[in-house]
C-alpha atoms as a PDB file:
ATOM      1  CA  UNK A   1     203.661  55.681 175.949  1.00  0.00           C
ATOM      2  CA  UNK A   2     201.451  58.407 177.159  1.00  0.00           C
ATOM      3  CA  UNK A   3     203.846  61.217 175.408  1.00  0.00           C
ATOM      4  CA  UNK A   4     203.675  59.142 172.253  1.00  0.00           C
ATOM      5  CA  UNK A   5     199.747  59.477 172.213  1.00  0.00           C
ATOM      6  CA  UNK A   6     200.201  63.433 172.960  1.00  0.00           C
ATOM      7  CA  UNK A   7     202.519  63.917 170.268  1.00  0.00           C
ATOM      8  CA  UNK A   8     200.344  61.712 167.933  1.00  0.00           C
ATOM      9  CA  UNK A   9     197.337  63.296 169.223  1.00  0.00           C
ATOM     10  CA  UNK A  10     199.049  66.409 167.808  1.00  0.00           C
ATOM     11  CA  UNK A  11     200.618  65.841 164.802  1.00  0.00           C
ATOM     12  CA  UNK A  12     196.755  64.578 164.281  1.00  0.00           C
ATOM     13  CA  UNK A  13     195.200  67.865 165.126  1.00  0.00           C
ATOM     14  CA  UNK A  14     197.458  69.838 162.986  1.00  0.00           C
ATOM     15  CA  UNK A  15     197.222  68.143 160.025  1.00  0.00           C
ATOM     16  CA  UNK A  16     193.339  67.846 160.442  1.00  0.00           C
ATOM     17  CA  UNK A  17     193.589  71.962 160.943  1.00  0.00           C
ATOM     18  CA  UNK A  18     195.291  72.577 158.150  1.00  0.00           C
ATOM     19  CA  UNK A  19     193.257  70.555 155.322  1.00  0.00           C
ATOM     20  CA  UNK A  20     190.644  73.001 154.818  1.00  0.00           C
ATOM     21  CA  UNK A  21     193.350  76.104 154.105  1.00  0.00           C
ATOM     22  CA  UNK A  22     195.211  73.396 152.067  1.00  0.00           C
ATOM     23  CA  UNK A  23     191.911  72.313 150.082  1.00  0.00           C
ATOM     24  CA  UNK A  24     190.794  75.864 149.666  1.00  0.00           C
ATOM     25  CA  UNK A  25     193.659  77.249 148.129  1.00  0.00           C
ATOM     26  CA  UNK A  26     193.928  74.386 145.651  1.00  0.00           C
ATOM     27  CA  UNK A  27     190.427  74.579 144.436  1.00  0.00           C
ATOM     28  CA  UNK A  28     190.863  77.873 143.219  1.00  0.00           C
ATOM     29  CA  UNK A  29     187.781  79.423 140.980  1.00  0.00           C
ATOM     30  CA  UNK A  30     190.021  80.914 138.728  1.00  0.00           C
ATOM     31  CA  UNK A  31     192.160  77.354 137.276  1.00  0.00           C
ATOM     32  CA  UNK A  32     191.165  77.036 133.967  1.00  0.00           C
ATOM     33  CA  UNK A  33     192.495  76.696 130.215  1.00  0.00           C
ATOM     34  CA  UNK A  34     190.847  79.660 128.928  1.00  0.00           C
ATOM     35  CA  UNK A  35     192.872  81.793 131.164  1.00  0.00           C
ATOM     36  CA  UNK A  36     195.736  82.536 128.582  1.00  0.00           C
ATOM     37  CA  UNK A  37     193.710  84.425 126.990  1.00  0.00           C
ATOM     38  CA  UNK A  38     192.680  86.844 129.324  1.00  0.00           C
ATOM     39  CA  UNK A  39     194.170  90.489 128.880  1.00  0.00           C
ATOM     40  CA  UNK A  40     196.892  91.610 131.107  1.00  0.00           C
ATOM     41  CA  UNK A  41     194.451  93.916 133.018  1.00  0.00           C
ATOM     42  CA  UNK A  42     191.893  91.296 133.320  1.00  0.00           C
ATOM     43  CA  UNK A  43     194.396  88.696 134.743  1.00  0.00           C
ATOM     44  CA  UNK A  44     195.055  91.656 137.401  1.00  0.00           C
ATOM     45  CA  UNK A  45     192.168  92.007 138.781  1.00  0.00           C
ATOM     46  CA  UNK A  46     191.362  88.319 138.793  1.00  0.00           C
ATOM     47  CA  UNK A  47     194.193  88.096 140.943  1.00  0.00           C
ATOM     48  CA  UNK A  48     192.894  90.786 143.341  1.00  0.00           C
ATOM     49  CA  UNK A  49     189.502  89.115 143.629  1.00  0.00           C
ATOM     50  CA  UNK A  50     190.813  85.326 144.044  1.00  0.00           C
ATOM     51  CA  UNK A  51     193.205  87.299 147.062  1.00  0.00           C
ATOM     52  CA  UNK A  52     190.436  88.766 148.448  1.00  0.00           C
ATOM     53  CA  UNK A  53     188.060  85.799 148.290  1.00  0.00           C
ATOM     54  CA  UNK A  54     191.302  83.185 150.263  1.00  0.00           C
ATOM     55  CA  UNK A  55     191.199  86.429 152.442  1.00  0.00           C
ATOM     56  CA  UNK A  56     187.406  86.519 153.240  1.00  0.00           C
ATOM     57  CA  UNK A  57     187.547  82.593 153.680  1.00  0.00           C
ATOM     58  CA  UNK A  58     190.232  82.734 155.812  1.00  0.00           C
ATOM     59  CA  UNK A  59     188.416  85.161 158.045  1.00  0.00           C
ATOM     60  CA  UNK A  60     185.522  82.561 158.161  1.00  0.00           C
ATOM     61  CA  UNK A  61     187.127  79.927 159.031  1.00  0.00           C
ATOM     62  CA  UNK A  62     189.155  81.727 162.021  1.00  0.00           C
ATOM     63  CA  UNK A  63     185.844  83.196 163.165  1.00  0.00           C
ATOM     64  CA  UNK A  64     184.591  81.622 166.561  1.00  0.00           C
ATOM     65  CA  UNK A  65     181.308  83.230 167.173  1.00  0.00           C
ATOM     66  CA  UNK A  66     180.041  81.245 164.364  1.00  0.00           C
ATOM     67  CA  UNK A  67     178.280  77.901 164.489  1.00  0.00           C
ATOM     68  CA  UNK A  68     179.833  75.496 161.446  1.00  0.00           C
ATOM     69  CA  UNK A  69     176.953  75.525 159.520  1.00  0.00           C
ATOM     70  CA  UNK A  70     176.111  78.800 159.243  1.00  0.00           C
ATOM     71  CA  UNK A  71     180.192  79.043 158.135  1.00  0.00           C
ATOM     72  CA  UNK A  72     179.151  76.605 155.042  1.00  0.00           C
ATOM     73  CA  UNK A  73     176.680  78.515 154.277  1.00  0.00           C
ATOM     74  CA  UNK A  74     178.518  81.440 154.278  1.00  0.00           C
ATOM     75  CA  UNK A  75     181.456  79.802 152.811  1.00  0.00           C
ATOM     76  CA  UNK A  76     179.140  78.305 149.982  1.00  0.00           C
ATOM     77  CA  UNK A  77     177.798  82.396 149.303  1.00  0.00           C
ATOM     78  CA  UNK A  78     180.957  83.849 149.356  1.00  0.00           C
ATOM     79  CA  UNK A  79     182.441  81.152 146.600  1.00  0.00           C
ATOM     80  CA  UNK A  80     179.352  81.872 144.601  1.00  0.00           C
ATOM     81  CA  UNK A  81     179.732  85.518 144.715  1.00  0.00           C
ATOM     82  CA  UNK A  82     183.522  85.654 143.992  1.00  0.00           C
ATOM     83  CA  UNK A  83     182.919  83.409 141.131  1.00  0.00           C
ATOM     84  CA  UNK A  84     180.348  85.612 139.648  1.00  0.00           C
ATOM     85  CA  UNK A  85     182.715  88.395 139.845  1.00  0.00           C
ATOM     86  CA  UNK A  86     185.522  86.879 138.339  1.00  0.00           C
ATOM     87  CA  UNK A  87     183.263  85.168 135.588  1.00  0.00           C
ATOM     88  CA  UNK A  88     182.288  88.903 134.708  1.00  0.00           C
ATOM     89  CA  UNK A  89     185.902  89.905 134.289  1.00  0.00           C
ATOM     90  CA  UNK A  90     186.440  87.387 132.054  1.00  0.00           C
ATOM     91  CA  UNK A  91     183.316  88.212 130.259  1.00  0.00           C
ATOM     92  CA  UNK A  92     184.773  91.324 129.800  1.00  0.00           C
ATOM     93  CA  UNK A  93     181.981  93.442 131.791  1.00  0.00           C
END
């Protein structure tokens, strides 16, 4: 019984773990219809950007030295930024 708790207890924590990475990469900034019509260059470097953004998250979220809600916070400037950059790509700027 008390190894069926453990390996409960675990299958609990990695599941709860891995939500957030799961979550963030679905939500991504850059899903929407108008997309096809993006130029070949722009699609590049909206790529780059939505790569480095998972990467910067990533990096938050594996950081230890911070307390959680200074990482939403962060989290919640970092989306806003990328977003901005990617909405000027599309823009054309």
């Amino acid at each position: 019984m008390k190894s069926f708790k453990l390996l409960l207890s675990i299958i609990a924590l990695v599941a709860f773990a891995a939500a957030p990475v799961v979550r963030a990469e679905g939500t991504s900034t850059t899903a929407t219809a108008g997309d096809a019509k993006l130029t070949p260059e722009q699609q590049a470097k909206i790529a780059a950007l939505v790569k480095e953004e998972h990467k910067a998250l990533k990096e938050l979220k594996a950081d230890t030295k911070t307390k959680d809600a200074d990482k939403k916070a962060k989290e919640k400037a970092l989306r806003a930024d990328y977003k901005t950059q990617i909405e000027a790509v599309k823009a054309g700027k």
